[in-house]
PDB file of N, CA and C in Angstrom:
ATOM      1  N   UNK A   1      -5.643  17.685  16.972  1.00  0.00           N
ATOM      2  CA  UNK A   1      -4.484  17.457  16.163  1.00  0.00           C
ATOM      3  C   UNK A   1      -4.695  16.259  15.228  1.00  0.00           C
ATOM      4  N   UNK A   2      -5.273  14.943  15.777  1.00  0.00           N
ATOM      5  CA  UNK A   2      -5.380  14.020  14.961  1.00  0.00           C
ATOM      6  C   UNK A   2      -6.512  14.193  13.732  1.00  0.00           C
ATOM      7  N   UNK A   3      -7.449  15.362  14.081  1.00  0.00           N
ATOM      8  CA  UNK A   3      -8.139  15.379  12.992  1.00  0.00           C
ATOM      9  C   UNK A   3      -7.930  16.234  11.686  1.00  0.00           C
ATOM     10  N   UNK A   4      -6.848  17.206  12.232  1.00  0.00           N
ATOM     11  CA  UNK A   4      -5.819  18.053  11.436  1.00  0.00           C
ATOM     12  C   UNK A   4      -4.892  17.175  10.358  1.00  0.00           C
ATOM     13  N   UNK A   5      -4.519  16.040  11.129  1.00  0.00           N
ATOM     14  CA  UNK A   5      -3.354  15.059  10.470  1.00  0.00           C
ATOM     15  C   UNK A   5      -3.651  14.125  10.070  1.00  0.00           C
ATOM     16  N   UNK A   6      -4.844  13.341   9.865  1.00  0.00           N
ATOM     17  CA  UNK A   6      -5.066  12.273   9.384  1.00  0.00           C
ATOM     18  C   UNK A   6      -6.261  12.559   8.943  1.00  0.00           C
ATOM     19  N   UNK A   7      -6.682  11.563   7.740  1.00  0.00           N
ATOM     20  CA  UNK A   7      -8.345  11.093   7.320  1.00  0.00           C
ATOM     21  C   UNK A   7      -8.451  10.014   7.485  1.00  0.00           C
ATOM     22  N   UNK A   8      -9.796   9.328   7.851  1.00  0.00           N
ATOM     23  CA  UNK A   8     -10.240   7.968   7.560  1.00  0.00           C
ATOM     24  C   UNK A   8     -10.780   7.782   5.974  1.00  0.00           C
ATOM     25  N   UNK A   9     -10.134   6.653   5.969  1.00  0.00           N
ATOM     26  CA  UNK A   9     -10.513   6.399   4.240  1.00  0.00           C
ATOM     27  C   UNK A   9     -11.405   5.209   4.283  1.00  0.00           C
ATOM     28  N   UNK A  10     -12.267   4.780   4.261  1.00  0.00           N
ATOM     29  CA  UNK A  10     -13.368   3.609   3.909  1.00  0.00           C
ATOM     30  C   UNK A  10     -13.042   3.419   2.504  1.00  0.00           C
ATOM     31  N   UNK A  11     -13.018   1.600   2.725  1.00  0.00           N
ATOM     32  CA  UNK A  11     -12.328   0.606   1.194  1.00  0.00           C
ATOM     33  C   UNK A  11     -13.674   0.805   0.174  1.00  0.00           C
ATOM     34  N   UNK A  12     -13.346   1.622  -0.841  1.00  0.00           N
ATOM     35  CA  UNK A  12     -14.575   1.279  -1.800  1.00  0.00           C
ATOM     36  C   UNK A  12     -13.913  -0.053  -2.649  1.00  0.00           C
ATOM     37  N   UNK A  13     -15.732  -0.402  -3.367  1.00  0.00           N
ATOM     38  CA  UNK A  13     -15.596  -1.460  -4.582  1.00  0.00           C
ATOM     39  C   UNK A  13     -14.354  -1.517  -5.379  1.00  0.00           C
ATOM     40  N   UNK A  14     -14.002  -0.392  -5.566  1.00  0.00           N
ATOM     41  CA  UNK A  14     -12.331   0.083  -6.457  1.00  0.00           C
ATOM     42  C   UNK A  14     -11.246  -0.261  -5.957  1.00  0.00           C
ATOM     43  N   UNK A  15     -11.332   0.174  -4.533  1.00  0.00           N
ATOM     44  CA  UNK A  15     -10.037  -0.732  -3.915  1.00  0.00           C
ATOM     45  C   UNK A  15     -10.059  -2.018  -3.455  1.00  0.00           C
ATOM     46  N   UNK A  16     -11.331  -3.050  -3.680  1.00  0.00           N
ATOM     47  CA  UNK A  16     -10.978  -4.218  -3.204  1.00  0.00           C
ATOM     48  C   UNK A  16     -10.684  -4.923  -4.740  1.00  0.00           C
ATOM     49  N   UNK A  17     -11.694  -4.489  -5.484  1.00  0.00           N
ATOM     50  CA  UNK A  17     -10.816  -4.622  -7.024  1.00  0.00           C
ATOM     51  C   UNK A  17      -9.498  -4.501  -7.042  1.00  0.00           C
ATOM     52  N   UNK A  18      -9.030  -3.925  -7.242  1.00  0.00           N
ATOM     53  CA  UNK A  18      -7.136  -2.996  -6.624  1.00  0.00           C
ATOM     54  C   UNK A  18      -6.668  -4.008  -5.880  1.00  0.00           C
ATOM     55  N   UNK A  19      -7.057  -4.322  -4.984  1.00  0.00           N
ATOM     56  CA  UNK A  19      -6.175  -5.484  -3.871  1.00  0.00           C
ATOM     57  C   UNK A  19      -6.295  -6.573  -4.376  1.00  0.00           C
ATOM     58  N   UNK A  20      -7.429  -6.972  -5.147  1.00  0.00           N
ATOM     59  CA  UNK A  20      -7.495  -8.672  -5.709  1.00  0.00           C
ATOM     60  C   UNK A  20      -6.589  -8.518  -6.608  1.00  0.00           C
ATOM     61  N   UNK A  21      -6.569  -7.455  -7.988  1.00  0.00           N
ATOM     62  CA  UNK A  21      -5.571  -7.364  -8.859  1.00  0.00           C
ATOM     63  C   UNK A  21      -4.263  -7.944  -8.384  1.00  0.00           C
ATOM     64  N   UNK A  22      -3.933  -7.068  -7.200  1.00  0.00           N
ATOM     65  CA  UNK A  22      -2.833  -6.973  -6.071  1.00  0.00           C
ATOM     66  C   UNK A  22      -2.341  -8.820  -6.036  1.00  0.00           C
ATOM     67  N   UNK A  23      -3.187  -9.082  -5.813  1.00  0.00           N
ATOM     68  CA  UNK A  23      -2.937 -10.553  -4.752  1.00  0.00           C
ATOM     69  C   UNK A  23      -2.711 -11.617  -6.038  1.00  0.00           C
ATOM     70  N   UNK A  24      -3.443 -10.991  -7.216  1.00  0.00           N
ATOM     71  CA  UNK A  24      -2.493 -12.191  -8.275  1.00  0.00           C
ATOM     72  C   UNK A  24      -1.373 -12.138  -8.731  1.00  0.00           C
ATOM     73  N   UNK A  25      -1.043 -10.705  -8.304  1.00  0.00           N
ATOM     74  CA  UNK A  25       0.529 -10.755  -8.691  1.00  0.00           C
ATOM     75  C   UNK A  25       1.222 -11.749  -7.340  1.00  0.00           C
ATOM     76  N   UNK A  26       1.470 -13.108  -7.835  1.00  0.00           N
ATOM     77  CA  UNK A  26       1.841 -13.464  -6.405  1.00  0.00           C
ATOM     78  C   UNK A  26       3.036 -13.778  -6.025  1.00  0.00           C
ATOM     79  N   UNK A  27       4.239 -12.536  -6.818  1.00  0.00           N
ATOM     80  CA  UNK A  27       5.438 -12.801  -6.301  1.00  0.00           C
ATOM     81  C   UNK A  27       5.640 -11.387  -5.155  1.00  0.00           C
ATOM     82  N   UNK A  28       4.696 -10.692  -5.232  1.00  0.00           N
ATOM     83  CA  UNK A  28       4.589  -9.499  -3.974  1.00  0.00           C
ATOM     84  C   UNK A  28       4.518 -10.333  -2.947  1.00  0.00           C
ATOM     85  N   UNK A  29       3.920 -11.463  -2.464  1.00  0.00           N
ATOM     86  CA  UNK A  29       3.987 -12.443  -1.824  1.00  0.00           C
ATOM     87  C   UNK A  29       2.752 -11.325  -0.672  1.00  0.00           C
ATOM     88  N   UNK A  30       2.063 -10.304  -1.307  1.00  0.00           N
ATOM     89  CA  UNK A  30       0.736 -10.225   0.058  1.00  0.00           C
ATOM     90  C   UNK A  30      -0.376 -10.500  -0.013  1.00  0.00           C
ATOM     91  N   UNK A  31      -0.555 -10.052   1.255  1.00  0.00           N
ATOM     92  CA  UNK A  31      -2.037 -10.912   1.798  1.00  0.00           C
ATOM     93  C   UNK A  31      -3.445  -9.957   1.636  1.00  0.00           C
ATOM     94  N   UNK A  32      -4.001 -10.259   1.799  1.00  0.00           N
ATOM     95  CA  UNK A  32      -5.250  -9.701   1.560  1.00  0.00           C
ATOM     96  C   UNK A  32      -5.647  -8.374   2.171  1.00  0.00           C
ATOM     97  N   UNK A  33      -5.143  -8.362   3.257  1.00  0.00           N
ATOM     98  CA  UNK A  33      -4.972  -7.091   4.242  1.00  0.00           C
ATOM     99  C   UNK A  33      -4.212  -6.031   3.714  1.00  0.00           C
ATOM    100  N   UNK A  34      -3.297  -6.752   3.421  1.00  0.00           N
ATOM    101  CA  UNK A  34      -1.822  -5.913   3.238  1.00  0.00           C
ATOM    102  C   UNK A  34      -2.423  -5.336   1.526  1.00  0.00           C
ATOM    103  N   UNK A  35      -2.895  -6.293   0.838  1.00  0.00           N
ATOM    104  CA  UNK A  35      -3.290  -5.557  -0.761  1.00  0.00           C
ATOM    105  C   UNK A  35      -4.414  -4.706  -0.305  1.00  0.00           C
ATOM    106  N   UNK A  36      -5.080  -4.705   0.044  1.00  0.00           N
ATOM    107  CA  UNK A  36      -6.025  -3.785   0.179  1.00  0.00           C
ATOM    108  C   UNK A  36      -5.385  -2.043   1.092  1.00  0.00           C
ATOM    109  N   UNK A  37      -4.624  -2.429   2.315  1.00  0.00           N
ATOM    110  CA  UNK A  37      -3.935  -1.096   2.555  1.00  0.00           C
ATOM    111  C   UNK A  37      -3.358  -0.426   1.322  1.00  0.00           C
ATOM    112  N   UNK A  38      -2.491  -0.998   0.520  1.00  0.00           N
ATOM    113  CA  UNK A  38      -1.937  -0.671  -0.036  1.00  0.00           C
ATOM    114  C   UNK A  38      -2.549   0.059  -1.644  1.00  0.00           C
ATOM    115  N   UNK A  39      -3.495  -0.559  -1.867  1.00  0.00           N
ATOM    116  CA  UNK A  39      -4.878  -0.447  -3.176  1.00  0.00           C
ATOM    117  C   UNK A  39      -5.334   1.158  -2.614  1.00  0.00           C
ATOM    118  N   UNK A  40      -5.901   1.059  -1.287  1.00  0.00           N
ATOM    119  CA  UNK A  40      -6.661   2.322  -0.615  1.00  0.00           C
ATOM    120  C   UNK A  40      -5.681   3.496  -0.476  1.00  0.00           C
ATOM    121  N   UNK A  41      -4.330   3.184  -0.785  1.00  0.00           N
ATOM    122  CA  UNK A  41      -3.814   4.401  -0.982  1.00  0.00           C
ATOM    123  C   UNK A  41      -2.920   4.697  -2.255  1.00  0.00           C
ATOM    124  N   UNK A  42      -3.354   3.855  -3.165  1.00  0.00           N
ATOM    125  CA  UNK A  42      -3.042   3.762  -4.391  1.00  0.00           C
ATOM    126  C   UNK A  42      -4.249   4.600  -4.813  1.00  0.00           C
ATOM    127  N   UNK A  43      -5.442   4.256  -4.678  1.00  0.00           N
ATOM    128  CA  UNK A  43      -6.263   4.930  -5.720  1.00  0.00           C
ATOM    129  C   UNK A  43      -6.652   6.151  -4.598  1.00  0.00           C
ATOM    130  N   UNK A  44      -6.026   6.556  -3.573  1.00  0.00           N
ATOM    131  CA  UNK A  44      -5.852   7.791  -3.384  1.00  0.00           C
ATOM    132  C   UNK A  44      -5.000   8.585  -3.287  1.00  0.00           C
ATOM    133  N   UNK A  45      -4.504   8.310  -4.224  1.00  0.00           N
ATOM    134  CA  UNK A  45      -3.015   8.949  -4.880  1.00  0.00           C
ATOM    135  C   UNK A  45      -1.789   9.882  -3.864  1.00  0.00           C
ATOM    136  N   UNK A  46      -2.006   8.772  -3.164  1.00  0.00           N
ATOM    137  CA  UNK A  46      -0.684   8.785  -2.269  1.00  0.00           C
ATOM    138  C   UNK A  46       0.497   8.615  -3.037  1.00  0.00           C
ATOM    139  N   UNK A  47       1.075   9.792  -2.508  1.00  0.00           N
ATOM    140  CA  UNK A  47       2.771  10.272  -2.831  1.00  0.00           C
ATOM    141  C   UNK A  47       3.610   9.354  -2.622  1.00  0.00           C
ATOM    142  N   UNK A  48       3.541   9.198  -0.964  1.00  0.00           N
ATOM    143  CA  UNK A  48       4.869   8.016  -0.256  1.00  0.00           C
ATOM    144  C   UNK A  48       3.697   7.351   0.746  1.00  0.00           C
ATOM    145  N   UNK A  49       4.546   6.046   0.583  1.00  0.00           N
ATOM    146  CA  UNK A  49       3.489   4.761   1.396  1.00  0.00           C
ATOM    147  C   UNK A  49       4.792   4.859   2.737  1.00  0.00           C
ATOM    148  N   UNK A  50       5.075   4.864   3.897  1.00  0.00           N
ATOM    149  CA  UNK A  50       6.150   4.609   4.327  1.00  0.00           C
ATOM    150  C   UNK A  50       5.752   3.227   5.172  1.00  0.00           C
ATOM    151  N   UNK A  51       6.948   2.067   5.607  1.00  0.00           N
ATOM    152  CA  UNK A  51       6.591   0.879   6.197  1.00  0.00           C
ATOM    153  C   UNK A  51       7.996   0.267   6.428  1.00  0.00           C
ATOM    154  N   UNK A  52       8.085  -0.538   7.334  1.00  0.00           N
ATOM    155  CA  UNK A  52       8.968  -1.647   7.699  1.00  0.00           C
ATOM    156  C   UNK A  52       9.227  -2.726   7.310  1.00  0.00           C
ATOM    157  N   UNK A  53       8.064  -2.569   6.988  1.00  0.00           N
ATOM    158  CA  UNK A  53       7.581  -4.242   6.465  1.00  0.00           C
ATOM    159  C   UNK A  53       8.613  -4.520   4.700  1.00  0.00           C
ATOM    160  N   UNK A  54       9.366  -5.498   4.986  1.00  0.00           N
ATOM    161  CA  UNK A  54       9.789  -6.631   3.665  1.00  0.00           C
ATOM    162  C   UNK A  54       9.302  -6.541   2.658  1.00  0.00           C
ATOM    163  N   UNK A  55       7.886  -7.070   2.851  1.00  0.00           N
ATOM    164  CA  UNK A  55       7.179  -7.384   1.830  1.00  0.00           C
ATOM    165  C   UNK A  55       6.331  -6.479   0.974  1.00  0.00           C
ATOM    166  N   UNK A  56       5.958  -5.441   2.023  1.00  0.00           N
ATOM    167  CA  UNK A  56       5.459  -4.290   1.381  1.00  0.00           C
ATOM    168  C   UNK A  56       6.295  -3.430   0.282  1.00  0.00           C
ATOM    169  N   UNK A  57       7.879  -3.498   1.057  1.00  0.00           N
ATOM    170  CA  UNK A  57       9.169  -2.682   0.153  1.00  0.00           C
ATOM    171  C   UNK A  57       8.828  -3.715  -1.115  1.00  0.00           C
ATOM    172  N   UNK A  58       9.476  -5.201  -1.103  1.00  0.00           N
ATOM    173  CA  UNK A  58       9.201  -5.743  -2.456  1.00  0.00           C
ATOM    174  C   UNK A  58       7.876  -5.822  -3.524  1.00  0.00           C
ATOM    175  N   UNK A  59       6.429  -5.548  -2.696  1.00  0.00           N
ATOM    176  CA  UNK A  59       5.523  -5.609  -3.444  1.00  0.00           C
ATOM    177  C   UNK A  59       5.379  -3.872  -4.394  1.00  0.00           C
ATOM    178  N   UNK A  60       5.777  -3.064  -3.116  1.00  0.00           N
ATOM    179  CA  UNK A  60       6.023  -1.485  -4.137  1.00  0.00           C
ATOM    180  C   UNK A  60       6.309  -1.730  -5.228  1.00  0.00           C
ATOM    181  N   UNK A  61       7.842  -2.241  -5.250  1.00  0.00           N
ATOM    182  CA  UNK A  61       8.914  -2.388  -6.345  1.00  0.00           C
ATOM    183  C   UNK A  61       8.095  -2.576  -7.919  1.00  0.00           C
ATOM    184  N   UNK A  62       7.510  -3.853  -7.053  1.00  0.00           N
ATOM    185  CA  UNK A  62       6.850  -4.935  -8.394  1.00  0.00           C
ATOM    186  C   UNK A  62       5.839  -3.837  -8.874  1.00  0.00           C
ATOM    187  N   UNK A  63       5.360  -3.533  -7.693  1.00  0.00           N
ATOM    188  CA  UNK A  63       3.881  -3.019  -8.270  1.00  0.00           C
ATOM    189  C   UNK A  63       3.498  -1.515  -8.973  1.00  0.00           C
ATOM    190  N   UNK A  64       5.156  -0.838  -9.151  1.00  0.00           N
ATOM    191  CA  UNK A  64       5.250   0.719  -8.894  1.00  0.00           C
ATOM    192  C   UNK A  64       4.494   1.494  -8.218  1.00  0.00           C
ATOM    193  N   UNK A  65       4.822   1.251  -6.872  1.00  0.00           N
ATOM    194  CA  UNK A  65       4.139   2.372  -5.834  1.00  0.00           C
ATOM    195  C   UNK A  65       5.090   3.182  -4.936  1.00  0.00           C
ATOM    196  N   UNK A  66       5.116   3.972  -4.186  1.00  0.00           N
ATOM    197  CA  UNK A  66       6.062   4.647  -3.939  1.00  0.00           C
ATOM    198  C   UNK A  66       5.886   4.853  -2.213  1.00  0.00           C
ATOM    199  N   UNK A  67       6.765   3.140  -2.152  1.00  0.00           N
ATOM    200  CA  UNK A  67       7.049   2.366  -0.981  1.00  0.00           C
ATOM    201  C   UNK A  67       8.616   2.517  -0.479  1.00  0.00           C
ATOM    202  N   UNK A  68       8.587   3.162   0.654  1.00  0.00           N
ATOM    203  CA  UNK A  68       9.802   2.720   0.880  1.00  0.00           C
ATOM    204  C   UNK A  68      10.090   3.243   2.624  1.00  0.00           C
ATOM    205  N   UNK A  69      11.223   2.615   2.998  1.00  0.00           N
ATOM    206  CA  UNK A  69      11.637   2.736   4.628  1.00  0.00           C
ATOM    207  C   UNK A  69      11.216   4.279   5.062  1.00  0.00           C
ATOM    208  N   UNK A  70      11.683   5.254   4.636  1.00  0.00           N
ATOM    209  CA  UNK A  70      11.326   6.645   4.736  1.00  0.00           C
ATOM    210  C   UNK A  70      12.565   7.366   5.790  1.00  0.00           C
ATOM    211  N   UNK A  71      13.687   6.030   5.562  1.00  0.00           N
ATOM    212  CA  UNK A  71      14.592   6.431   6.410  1.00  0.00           C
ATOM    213  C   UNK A  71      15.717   5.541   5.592  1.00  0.00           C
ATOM    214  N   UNK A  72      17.228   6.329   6.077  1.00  0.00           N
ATOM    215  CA  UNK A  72      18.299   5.430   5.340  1.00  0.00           C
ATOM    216  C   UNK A  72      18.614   4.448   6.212  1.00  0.00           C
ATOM    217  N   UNK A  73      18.731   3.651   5.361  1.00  0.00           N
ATOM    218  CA  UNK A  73      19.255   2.180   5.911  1.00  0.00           C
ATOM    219  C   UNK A  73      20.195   1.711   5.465  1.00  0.00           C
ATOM    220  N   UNK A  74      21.019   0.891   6.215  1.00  0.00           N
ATOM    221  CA  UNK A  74      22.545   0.683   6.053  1.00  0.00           C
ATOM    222  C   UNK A  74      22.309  -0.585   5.842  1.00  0.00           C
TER     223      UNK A  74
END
């Protein structure tokens, strides 16, 4: 099942490019980890990013990516 539902993606040269871009925008306020998840499924043209995380919702925003809870929130 898990190999049905998921891929492993290995960070190319492109996405750590992508995440440094990432990290000068520095009112997304992320980290190096977090730009690079987010880069690796940017330049694999991911639909919806889904997450919990704060900072990820505000760095989407900034960054137009298509971040969000994946659930309604009150």
């Amino acid at each position: 099942m898990l190999n049905e539902s998921f891929s492993v993606l290995l960070p190319s040269a492109d996405d750590f490019a992508l995440a440094k871009r990432y990290i000068g925008e520095f009112e997304t306020g992320l980290r190096g980890g977090d730009a690079l998840h987010l880069a690796v499924a940017n330049n694999h043209h991911a639909t919806a990013i889904y997450t919990l995380d704060r900072t990820w919702l505000k760095a989407g925003e900034i960054l137009h990516l298509p971040v969000s809870l994946g659930i309604q929130a009150e």
